[in-house]
N, C-alpha and C. Protein backbone atom coordinates (compact mmCIF):
# COMPACT_ATOMS: atom_id res chain seq x y z
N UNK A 1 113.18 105.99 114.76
CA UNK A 1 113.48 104.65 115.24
C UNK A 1 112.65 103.61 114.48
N UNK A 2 111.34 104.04 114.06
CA UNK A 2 110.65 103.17 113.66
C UNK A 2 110.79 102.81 112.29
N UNK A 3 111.01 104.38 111.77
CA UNK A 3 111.36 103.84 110.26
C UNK A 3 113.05 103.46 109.94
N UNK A 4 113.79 103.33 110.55
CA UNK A 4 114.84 102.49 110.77
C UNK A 4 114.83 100.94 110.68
N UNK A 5 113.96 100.85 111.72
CA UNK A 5 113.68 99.64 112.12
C UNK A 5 113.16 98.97 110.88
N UNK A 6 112.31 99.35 110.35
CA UNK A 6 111.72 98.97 108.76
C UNK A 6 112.03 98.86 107.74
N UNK A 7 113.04 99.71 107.77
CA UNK A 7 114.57 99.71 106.63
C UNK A 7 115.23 98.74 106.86
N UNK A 8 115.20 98.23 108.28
CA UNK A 8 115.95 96.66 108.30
C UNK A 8 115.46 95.79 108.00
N UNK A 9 113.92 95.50 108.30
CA UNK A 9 113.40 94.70 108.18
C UNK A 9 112.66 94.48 106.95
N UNK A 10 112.63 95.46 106.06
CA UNK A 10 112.46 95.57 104.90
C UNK A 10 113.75 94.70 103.71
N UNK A 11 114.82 95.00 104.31
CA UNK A 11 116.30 94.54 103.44
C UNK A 11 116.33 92.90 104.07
N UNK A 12 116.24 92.86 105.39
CA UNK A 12 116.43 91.46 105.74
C UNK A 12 115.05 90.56 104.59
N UNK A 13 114.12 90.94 105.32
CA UNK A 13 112.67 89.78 104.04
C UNK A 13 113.30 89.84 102.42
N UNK A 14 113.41 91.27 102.17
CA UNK A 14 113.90 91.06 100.94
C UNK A 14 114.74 90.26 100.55
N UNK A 15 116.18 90.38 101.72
CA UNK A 15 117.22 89.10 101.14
C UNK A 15 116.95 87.60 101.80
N UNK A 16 115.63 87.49 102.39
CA UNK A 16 115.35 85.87 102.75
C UNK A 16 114.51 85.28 101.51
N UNK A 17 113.86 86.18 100.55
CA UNK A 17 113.17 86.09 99.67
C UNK A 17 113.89 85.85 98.99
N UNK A 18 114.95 86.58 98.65
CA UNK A 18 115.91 86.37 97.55
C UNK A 18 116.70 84.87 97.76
N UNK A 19 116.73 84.79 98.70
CA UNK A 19 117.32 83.36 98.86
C UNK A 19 116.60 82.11 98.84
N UNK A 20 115.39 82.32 99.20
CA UNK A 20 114.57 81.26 99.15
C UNK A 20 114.44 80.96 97.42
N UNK A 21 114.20 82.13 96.72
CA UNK A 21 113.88 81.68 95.71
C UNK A 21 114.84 81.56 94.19
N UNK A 22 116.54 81.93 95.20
CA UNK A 22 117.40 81.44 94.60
C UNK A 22 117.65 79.92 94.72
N UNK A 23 116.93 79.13 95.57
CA UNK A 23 117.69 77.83 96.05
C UNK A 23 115.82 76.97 96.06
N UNK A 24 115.45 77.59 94.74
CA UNK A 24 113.93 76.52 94.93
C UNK A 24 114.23 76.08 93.57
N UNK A 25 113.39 74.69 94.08
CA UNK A 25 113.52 73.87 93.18
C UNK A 25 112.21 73.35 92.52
N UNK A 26 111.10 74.20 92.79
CA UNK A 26 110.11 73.89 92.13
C UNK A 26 109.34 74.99 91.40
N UNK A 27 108.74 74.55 90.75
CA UNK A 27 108.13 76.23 89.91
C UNK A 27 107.45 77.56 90.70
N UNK A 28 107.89 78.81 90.45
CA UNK A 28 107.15 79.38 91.63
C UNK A 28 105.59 80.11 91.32
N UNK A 29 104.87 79.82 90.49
CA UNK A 29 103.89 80.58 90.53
C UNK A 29 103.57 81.59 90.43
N UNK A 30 102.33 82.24 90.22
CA UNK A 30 102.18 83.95 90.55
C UNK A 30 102.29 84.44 91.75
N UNK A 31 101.55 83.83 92.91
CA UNK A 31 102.44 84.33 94.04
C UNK A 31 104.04 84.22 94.63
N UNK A 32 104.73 83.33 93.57
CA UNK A 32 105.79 83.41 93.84
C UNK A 32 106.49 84.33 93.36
N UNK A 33 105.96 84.79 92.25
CA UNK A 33 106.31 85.94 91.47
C UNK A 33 105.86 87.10 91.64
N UNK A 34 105.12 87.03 92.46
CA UNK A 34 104.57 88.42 93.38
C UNK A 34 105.72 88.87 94.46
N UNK A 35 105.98 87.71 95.32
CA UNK A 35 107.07 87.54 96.32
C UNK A 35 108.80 88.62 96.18
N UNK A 36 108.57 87.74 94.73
CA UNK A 36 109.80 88.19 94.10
C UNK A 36 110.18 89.68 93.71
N UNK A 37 108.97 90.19 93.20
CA UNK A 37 108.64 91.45 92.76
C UNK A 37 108.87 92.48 93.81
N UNK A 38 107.94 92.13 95.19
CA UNK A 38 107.55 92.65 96.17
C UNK A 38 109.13 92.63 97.11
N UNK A 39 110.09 91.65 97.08
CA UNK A 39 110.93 91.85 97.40
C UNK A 39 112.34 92.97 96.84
N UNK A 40 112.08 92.85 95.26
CA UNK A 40 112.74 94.09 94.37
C UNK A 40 112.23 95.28 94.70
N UNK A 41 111.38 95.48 95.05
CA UNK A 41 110.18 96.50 94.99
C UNK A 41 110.99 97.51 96.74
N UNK A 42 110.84 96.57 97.52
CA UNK A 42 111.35 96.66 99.04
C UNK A 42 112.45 97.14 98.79
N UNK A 43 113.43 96.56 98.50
CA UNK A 43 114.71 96.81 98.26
C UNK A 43 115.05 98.30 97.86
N UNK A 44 114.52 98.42 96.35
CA UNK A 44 114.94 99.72 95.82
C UNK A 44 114.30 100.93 96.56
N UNK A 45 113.12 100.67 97.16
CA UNK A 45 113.04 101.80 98.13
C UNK A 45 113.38 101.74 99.75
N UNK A 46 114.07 100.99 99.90
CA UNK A 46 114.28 101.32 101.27
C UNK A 46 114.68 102.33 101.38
N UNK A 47 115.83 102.92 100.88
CA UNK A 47 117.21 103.86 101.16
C UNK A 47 116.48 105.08 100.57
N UNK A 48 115.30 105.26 99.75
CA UNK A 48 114.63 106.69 100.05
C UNK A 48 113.20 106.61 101.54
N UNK A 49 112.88 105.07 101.73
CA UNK A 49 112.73 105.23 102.80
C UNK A 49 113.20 105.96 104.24
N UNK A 50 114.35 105.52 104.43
CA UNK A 50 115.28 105.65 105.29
C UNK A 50 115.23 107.17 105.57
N UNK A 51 115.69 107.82 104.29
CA UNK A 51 115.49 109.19 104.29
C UNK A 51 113.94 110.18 104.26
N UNK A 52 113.29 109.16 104.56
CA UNK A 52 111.98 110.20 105.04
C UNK A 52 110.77 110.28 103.95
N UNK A 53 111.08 109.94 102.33
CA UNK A 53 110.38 109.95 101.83
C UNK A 53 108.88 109.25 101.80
N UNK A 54 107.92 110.35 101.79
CA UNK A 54 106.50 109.62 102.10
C UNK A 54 106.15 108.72 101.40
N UNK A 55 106.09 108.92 99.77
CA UNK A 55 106.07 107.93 98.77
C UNK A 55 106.45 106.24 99.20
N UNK A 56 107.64 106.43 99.25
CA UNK A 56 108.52 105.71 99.65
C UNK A 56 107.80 104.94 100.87
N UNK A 57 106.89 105.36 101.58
CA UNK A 57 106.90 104.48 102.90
C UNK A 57 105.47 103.73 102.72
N UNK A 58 104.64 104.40 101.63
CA UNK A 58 103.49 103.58 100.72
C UNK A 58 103.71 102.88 99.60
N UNK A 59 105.01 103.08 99.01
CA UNK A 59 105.34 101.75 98.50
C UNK A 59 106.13 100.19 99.29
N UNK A 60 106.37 101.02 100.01
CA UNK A 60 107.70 99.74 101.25
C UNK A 60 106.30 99.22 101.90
N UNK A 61 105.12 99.38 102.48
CA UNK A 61 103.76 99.15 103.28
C UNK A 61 103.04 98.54 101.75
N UNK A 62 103.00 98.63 101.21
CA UNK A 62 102.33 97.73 99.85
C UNK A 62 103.38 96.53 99.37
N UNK A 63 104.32 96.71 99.49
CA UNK A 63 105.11 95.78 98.89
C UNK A 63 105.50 94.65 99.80
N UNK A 64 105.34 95.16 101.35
CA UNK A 64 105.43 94.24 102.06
C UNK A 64 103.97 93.58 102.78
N UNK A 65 102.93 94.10 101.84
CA UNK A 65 101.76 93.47 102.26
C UNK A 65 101.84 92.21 101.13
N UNK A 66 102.45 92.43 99.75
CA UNK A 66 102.29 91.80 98.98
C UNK A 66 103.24 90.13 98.90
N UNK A 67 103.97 90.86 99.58
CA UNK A 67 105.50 90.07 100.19
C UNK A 67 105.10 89.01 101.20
N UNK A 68 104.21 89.79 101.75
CA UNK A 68 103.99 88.66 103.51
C UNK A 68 102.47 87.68 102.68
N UNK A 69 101.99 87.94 101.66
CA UNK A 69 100.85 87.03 100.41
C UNK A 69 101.67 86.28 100.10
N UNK A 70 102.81 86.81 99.07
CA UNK A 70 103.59 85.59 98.43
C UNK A 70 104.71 84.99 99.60
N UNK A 71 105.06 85.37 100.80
CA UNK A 71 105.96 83.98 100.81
C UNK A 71 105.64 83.01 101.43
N UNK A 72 104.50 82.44 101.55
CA UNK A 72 104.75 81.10 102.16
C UNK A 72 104.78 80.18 100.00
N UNK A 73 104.31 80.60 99.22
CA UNK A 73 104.38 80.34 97.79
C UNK A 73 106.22 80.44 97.71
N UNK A 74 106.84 81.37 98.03
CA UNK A 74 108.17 81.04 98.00
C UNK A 74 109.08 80.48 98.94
N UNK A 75 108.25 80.04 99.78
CA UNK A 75 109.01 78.59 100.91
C UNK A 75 108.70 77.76 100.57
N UNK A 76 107.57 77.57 99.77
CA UNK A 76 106.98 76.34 99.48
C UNK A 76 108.43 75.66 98.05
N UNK A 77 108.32 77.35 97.37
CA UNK A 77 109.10 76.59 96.02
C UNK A 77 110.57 76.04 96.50
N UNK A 78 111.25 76.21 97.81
CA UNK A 78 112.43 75.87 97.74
C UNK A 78 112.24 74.53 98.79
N UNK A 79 113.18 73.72 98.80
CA UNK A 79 113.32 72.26 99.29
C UNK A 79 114.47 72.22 100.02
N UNK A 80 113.92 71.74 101.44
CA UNK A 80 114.84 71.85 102.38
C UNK A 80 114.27 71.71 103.67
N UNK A 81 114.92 71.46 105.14
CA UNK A 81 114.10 71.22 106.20
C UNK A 81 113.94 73.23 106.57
N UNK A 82 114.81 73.62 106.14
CA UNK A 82 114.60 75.30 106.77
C UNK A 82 113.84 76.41 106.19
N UNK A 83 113.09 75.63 105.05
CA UNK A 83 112.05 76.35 104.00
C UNK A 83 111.02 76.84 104.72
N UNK A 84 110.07 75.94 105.71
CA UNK A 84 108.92 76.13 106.39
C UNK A 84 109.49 77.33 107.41
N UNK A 85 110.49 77.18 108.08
CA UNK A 85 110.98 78.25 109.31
C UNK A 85 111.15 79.55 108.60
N UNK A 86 111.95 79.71 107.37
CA UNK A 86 112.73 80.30 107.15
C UNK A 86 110.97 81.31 106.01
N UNK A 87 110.02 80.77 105.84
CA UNK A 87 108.68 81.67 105.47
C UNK A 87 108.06 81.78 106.64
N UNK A 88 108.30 81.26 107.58
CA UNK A 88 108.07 82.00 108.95
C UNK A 88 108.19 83.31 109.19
N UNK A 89 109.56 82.94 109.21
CA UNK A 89 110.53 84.53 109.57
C UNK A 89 110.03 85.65 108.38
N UNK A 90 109.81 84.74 107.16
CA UNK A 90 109.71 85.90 106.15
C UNK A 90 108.55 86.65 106.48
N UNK A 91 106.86 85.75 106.60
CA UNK A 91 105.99 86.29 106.56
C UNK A 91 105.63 87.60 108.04
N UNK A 92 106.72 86.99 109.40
CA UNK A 92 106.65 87.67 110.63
C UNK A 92 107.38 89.06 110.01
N UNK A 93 108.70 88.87 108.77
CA UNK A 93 109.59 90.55 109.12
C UNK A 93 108.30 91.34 108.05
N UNK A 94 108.03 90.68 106.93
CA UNK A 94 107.07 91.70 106.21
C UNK A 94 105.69 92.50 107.24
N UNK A 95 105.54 91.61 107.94
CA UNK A 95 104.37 91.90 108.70
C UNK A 95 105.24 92.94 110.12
N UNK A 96 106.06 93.03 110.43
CA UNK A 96 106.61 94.11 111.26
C UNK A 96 107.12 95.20 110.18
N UNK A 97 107.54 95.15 109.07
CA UNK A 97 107.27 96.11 108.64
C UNK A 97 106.37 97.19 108.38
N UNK A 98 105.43 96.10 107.93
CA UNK A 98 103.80 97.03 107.60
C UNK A 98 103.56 97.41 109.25
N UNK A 99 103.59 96.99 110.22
CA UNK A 99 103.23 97.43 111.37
C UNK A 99 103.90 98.79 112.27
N UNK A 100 105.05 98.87 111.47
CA UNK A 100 105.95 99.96 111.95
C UNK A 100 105.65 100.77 110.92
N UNK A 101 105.43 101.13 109.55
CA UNK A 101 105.29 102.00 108.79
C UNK A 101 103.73 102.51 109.30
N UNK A 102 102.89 102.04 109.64
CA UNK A 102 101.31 102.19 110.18
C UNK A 102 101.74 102.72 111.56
N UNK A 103 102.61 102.58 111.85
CA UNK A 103 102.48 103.30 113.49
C UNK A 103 103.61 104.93 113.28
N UNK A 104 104.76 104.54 112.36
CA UNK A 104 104.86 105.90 111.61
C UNK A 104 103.92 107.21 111.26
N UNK A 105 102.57 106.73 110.30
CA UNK A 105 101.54 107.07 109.45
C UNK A 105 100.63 107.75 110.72
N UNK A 106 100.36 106.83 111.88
CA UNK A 106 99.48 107.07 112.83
C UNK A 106 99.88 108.41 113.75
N UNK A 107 101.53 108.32 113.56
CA UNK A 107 101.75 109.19 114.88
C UNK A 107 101.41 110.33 113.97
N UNK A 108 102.23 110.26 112.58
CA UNK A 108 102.46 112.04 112.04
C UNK A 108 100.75 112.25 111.88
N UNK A 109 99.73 111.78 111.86
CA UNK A 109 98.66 111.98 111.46
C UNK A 109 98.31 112.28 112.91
N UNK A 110 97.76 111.73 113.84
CA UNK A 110 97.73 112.41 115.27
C UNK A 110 98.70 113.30 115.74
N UNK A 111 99.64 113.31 115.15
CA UNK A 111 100.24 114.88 115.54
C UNK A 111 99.97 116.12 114.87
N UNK A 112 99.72 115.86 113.71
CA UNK A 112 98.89 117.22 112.88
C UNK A 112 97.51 117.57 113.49
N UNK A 113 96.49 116.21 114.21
CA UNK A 113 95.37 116.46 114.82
C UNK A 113 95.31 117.48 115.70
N UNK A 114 96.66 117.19 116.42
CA UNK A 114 96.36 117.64 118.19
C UNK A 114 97.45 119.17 117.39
């Protein structure tokens, strides 16, 4: 359930990222270009996410640490009243991602404990 949940929320930031920084109109920087990266990055592994791969769930938890750094840099670059809301949402789904992949990490690791 959880890593489901992260696979969504992994594809949704990715495509708010992608949009923000299809429709900016100002230069984006290195953290904007982190953003960007971190959103490609999300993307191409979700779907070995999905399927269980461990790799996969330490790159999707890095990429969305790097993701929830750069986007308020890629709300900033686009112009519009829904820029500020819309790196809201971005920086809240990256950050439920990383929080569901860590509670993934936590259980299988306390279940090998006990």
């Amino acid at each position: 359930m959880a890593v489901d949940a992260a696979f969504a929320g992994a594809l949704l930031a990715a495509g708010i990222t992608g949009a923000l920084l299809v429709f900016s109109t100002r230069a984006l920087g290195l953290l904007g270009l982190g953003a960007a990266l971190s959103a490609l990055v999300a993307a191409a592994l979700a779907f070995p996410l999905r399927e269980g791969r461990s790799w996969a769930r330490a790159g999707v938890a890095a990429a969305a640490l790097l993701g929830a750094l750069g986007a308020p840099a890629a709300a900033n670059a686009a112009a519009g009243v829904a820029a500020p809301w819309l790196g809201c949402a971005l920086v809240a789904s990256w950050m439920a991602v990383v929080v569901l992949l860590l509670r993934v990490d936590a259980a299988r690791y306390f279940a090998r404990r006990s």
